[in-house]
C-alpha atoms as a PDB file:
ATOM      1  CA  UNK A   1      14.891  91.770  38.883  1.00  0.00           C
ATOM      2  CA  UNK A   2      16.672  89.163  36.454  1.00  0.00           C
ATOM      3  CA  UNK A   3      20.270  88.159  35.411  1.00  0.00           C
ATOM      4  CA  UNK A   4      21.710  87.594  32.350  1.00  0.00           C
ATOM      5  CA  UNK A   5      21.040  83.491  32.684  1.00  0.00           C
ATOM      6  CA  UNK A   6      17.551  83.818  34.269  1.00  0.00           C
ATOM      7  CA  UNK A   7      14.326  86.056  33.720  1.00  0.00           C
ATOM      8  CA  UNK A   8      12.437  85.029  36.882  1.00  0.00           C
ATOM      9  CA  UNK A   9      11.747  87.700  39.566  1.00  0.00           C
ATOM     10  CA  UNK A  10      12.412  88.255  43.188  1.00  0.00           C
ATOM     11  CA  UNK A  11       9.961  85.737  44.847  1.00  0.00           C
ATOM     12  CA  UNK A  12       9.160  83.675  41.891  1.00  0.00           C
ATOM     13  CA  UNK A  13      11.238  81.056  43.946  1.00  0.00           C
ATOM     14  CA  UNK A  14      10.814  79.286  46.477  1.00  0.00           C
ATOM     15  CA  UNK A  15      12.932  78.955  49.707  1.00  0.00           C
ATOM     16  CA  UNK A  16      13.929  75.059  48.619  1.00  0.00           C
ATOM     17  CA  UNK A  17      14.611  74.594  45.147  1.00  0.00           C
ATOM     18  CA  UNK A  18      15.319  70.934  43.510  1.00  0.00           C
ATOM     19  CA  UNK A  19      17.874  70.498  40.839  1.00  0.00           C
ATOM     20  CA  UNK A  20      18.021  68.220  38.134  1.00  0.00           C
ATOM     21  CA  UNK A  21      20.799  68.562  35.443  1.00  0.00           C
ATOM     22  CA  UNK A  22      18.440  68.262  32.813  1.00  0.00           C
ATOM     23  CA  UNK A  23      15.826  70.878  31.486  1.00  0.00           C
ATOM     24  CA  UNK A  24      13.148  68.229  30.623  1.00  0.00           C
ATOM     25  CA  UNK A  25      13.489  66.630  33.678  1.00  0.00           C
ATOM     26  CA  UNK A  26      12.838  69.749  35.975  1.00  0.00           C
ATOM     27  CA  UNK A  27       9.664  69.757  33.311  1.00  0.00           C
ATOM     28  CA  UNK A  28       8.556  66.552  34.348  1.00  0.00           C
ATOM     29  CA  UNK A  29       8.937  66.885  37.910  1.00  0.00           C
ATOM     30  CA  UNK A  30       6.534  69.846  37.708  1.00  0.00           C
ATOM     31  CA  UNK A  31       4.032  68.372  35.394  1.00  0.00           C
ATOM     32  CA  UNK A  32       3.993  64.852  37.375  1.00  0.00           C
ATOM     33  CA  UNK A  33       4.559  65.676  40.852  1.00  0.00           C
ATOM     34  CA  UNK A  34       3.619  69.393  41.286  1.00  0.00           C
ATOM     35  CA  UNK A  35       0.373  71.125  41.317  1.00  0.00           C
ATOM     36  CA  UNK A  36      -0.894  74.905  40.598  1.00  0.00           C
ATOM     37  CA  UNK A  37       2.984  75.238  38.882  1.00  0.00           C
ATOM     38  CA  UNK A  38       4.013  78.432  37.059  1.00  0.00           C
ATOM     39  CA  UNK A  39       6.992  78.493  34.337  1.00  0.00           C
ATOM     40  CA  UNK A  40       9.215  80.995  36.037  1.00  0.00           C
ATOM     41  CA  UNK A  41      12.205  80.798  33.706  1.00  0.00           C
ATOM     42  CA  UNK A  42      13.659  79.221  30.087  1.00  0.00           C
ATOM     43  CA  UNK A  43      16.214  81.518  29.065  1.00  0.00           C
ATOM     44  CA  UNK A  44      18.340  79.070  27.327  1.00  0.00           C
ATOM     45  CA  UNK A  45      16.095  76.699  27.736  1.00  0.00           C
ATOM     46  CA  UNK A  46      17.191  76.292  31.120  1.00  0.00           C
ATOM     47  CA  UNK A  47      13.082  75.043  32.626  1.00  0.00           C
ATOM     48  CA  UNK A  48      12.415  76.820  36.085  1.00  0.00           C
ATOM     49  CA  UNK A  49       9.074  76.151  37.770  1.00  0.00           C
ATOM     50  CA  UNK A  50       7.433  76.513  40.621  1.00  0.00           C
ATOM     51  CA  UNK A  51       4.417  75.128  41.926  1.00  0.00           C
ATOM     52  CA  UNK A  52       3.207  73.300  45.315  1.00  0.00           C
ATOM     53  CA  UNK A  53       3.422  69.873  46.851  1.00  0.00           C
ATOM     54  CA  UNK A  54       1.458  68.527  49.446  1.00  0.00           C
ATOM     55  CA  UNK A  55       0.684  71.807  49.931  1.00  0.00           C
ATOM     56  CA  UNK A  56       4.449  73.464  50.165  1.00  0.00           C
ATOM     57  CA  UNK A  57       5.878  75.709  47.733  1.00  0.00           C
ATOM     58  CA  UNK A  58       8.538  73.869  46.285  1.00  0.00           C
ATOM     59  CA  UNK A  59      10.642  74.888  42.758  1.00  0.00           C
ATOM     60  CA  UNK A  60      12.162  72.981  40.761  1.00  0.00           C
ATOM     61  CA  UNK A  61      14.522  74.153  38.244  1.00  0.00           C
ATOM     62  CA  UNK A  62      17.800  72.670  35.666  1.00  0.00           C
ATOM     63  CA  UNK A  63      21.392  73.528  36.294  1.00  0.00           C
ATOM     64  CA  UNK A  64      22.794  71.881  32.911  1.00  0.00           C
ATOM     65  CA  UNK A  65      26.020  70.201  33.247  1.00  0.00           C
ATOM     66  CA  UNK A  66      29.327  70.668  34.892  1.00  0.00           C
ATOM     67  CA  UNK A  67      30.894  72.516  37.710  1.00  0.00           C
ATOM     68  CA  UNK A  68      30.458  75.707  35.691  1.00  0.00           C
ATOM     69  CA  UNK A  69      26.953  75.887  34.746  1.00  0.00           C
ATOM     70  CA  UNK A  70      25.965  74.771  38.128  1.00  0.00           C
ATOM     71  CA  UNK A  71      27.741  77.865  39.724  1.00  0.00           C
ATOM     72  CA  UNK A  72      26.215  79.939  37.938  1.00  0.00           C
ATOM     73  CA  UNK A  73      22.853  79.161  38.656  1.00  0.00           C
ATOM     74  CA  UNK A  74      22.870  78.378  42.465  1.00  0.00           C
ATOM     75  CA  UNK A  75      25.077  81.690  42.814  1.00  0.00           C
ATOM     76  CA  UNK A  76      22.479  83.490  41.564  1.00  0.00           C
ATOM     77  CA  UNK A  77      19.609  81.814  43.179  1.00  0.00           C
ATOM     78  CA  UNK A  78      21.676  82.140  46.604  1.00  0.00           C
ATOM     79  CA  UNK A  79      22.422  86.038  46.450  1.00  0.00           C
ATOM     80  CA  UNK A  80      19.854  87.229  44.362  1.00  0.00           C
ATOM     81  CA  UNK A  81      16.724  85.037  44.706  1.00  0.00           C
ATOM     82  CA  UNK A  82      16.977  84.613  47.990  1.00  0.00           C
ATOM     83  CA  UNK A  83      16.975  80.543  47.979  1.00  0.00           C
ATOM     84  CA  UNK A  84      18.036  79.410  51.256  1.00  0.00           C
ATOM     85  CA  UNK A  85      18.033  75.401  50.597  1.00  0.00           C
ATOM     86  CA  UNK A  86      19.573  73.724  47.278  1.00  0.00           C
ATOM     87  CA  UNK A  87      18.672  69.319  46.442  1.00  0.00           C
ATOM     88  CA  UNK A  88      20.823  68.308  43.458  1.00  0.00           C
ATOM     89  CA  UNK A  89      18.883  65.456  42.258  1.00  0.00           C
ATOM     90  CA  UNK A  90      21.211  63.528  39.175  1.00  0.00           C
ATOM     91  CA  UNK A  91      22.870  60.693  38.047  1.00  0.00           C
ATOM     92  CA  UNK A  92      26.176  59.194  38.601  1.00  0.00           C
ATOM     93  CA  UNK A  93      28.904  56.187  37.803  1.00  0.00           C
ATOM     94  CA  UNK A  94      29.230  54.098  40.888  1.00  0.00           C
ATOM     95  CA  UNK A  95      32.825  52.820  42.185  1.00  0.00           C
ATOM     96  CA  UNK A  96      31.820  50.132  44.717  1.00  0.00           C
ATOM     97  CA  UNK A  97      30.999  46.479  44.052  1.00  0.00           C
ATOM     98  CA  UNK A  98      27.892  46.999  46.384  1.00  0.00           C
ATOM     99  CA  UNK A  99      25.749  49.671  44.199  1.00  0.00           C
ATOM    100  CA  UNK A 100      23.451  48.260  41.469  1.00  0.00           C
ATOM    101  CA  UNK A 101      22.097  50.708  38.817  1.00  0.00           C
ATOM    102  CA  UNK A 102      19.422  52.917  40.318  1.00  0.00           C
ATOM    103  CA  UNK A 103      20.459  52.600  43.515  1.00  0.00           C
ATOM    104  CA  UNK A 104      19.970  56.210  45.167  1.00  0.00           C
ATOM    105  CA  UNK A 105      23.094  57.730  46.961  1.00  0.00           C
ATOM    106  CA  UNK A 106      23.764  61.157  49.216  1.00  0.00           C
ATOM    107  CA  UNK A 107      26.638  62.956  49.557  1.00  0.00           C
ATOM    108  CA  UNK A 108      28.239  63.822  52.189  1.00  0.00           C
ATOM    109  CA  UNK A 109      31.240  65.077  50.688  1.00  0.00           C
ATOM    110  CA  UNK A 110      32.324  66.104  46.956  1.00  0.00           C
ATOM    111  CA  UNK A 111      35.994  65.891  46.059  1.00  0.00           C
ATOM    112  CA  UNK A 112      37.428  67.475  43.042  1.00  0.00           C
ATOM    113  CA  UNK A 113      40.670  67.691  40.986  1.00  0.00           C
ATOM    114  CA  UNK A 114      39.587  71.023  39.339  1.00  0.00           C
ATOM    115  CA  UNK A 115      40.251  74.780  40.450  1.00  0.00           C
ATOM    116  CA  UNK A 116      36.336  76.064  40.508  1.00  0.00           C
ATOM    117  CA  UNK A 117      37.354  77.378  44.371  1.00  0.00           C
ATOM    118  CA  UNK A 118      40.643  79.149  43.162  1.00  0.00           C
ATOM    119  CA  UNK A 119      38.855  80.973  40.437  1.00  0.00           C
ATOM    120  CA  UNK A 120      36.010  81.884  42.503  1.00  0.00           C
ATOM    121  CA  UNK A 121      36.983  82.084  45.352  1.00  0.00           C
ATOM    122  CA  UNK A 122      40.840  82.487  45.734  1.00  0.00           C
ATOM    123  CA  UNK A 123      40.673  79.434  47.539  1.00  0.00           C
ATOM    124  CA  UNK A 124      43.224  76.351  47.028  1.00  0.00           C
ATOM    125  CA  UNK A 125      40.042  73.697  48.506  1.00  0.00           C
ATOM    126  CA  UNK A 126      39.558  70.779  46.365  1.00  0.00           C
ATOM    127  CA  UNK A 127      36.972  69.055  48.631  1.00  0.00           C
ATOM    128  CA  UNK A 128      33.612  70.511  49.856  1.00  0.00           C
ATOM    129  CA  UNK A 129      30.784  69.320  52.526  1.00  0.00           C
ATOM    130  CA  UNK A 130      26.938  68.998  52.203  1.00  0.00           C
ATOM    131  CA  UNK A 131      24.564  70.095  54.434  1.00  0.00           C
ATOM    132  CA  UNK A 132      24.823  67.946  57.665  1.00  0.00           C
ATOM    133  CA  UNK A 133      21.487  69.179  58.321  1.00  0.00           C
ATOM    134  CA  UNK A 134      19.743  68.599  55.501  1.00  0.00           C
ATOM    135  CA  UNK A 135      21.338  65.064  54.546  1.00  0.00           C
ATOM    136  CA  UNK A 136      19.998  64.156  58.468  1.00  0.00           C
ATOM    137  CA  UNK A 137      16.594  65.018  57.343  1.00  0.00           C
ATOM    138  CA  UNK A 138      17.174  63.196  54.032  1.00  0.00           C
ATOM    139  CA  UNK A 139      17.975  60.245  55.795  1.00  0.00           C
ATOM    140  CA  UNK A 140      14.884  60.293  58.196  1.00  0.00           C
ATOM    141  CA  UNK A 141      12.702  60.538  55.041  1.00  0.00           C
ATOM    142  CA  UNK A 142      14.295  57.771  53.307  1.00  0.00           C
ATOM    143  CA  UNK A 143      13.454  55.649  56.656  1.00  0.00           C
ATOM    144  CA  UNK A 144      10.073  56.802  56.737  1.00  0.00           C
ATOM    145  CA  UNK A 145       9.365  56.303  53.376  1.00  0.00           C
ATOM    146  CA  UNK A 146      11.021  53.253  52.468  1.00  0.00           C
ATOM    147  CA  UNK A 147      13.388  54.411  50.125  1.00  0.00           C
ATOM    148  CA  UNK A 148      16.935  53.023  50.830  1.00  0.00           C
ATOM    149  CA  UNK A 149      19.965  55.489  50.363  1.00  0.00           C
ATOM    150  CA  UNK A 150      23.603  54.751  50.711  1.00  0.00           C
ATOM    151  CA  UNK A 151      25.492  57.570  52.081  1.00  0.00           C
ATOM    152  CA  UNK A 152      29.283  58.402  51.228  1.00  0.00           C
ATOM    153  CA  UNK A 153      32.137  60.659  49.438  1.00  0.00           C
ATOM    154  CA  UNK A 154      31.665  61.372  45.542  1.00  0.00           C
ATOM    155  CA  UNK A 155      34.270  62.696  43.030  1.00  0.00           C
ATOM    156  CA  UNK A 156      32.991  65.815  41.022  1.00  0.00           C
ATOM    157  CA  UNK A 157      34.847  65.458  37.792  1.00  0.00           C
ATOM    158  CA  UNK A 158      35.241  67.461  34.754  1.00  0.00           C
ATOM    159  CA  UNK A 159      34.587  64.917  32.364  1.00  0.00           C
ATOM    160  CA  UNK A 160      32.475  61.871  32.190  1.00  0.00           C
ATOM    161  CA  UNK A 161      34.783  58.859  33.815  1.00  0.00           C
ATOM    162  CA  UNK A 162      33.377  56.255  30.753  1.00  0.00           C
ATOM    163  CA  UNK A 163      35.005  59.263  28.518  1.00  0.00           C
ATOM    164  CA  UNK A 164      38.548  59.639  30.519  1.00  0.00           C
ATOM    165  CA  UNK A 165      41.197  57.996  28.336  1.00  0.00           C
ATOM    166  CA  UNK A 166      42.536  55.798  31.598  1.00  0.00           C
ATOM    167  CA  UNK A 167      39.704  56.122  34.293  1.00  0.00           C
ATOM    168  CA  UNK A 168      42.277  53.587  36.557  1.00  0.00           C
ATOM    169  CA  UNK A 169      45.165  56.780  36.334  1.00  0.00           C
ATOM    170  CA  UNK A 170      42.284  59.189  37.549  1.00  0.00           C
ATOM    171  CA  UNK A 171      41.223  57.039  39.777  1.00  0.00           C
ATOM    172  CA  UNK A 172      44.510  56.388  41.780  1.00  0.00           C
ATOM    173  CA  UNK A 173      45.648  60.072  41.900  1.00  0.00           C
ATOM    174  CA  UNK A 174      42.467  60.561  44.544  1.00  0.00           C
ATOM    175  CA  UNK A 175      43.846  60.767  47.520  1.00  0.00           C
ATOM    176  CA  UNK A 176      43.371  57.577  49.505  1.00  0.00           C
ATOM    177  CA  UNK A 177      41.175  59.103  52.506  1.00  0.00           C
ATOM    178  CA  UNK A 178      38.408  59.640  50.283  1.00  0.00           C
ATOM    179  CA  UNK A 179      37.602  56.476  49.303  1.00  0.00           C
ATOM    180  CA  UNK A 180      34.539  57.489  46.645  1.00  0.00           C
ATOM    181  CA  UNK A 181      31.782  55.652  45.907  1.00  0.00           C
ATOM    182  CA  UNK A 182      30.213  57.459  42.937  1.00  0.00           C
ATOM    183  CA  UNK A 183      31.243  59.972  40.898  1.00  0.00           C
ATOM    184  CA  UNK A 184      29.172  62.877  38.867  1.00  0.00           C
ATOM    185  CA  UNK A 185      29.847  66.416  37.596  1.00  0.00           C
ATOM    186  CA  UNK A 186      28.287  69.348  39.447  1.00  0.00           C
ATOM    187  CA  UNK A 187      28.213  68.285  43.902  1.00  0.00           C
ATOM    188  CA  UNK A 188      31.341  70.013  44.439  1.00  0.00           C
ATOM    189  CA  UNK A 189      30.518  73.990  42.891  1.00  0.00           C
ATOM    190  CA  UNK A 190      26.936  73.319  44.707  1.00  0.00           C
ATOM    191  CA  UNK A 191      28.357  72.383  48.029  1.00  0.00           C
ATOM    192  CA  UNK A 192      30.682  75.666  47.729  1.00  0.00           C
ATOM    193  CA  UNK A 193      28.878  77.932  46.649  1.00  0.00           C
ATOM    194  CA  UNK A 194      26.035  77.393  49.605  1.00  0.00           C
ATOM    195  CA  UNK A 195      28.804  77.101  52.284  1.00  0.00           C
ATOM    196  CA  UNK A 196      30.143  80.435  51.012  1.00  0.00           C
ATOM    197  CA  UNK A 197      26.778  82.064  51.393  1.00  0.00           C
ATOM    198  CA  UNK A 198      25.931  80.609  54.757  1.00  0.00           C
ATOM    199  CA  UNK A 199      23.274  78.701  52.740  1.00  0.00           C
ATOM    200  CA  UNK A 200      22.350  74.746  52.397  1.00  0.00           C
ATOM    201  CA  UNK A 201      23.000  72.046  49.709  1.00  0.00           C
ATOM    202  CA  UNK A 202      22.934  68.239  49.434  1.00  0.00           C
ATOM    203  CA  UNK A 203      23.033  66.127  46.499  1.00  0.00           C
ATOM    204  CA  UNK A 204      20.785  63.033  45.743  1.00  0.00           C
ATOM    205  CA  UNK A 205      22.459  60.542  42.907  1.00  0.00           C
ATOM    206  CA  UNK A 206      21.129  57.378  41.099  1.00  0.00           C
ATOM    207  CA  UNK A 207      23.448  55.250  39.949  1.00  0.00           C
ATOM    208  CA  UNK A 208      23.356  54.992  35.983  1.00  0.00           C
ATOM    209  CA  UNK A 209      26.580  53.151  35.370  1.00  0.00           C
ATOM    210  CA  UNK A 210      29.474  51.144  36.949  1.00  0.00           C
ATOM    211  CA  UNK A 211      32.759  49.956  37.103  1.00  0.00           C
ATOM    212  CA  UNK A 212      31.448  46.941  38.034  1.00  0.00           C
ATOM    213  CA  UNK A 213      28.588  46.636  35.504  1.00  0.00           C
ATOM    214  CA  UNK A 214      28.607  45.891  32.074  1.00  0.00           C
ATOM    215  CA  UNK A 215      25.967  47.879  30.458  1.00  0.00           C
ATOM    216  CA  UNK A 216      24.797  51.964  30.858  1.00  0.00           C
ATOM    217  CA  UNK A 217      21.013  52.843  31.471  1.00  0.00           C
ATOM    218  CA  UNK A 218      19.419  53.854  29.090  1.00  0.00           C
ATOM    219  CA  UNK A 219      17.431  57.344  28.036  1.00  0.00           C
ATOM    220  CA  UNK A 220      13.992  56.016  29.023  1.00  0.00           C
ATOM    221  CA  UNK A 221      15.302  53.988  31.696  1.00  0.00           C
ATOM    222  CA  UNK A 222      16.935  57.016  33.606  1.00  0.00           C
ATOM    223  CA  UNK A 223      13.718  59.064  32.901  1.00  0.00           C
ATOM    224  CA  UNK A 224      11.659  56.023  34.643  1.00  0.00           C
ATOM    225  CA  UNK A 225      14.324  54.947  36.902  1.00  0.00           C
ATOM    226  CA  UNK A 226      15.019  58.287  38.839  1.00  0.00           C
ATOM    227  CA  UNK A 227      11.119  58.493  40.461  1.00  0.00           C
ATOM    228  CA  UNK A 228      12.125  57.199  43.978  1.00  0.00           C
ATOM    229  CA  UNK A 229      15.256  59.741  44.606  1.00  0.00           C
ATOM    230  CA  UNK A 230      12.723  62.454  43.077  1.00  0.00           C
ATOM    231  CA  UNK A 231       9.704  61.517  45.235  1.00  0.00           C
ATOM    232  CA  UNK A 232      12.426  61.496  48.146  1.00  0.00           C
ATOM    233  CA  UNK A 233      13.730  64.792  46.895  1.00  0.00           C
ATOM    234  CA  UNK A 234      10.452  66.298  47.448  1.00  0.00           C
ATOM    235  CA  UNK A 235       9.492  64.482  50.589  1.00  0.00           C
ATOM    236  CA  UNK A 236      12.525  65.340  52.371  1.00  0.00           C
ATOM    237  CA  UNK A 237      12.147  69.163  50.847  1.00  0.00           C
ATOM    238  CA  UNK A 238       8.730  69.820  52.587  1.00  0.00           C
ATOM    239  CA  UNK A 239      10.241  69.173  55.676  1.00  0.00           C
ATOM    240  CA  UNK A 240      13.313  71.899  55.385  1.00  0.00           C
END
């Protein structure tokens, strides 16, 4: 069986699949850190693949970018593929003092000011929860591995914040129990999506830009720069 947005076939995934927004990034996670890996999917170039590490079927596969595209894709690899655990792995803009670019963050919540759980959903929600679960066993592999983390509440936003016309206007109509510490563009639709299904989601960030920093990472930078929250990624998946 296949969908309109994906060719693969019933069992061609595995139970935990890793998400990157970016199509040559889920490439490179197969060819660097995956062995025996298959190309399961690229209609629209959308890269799915899945392959083994340390032994574990693990697949990896892109989402693109926004609330919208990642709906799609972890709806269908919910209720059709029969996925059971989702790790966003992506990049963010950071809103504390404390975070320095590439420092690795998980979610714990994802607040939005968009209506992707009235249109799915009929539902008026604007904030939406991780996995407890699997951010506990995220955090024991960070530990283990020596790979720091810092754990808080993210905005999901529907643009990039270095695009918004007054970022400081945005910023102050989030409501003040919040308190984010990064923001990035697709946490929220993931975290929904799985709770409607019963299913799990968390969502590994590394910071790319600041508030509080005066330059952006660049291309090659974020390519090099995102290895430890990938290698914790797939650490923490082949213990789900």
């Amino acid at each position: 069986m296949s969908t309109p947005h994906n060719e693969a076939n019933v069992g061609d995934y595995a139970k935990t699949v890793i998400m990157p927004g970016d199509p040559l990034r889920a490439k490179y996670i197969a060819e660097n850190f995956l062995e025996d890996y298959r190309l399961i999917n690229s209609v629209r170039g959308i890269y799915a693949y899945t392959g083994k590490y340390k032994g574990k079927e693990i697949s990896v596969m892109a989402h693109g970018m926004g609330m919208p595209s990642m709906g799609i894709y972890c709806y269908e690899l919910y209720k059709f593929y029969n996925v059971e655990n989702i790790i966003r792995i992506g990049s963010c803009g950071a809103y504390t003092k404390n975070l320095n670019l590439f420092d690795v963050i998980l979610s714990e919540s994802a607040y939005t000011e968009g209506n992707f759980a009235l249109t799915f959903n009929n539902d008026d929600c604007h904030i939406s929860y991780s996995s407890s679960e699997l951010n506990d066993i995220v955090s024991q592999t960070s530990n283990s591995i020596n790979i720091p983390i810092v754990k808080g509440n993210t905005i999901c936003t529907d643009m990039v914040d270095f695009y918004m016309s007054d970022v400081n206007k945005f910023l102050n109509r989030i409501p003040s129990d919040i308190n984010p510490i990064a923001a990035e563009m697709e946490a929220f639709s993931l975290f929904y999506v799985a709770n409607f299904f019963g299913k799990k989601a968390c969502c590994l960030m590394c910071v790319v830009d600041s508030l509080y920093v005066d330059r952006v990472a660049t291309i090659a930078e974020r390519q090099n720069g995102l290895n430890n929250m990938i290698k914790l990624a797939l650490e923490s998946s082949i213990k789900f």
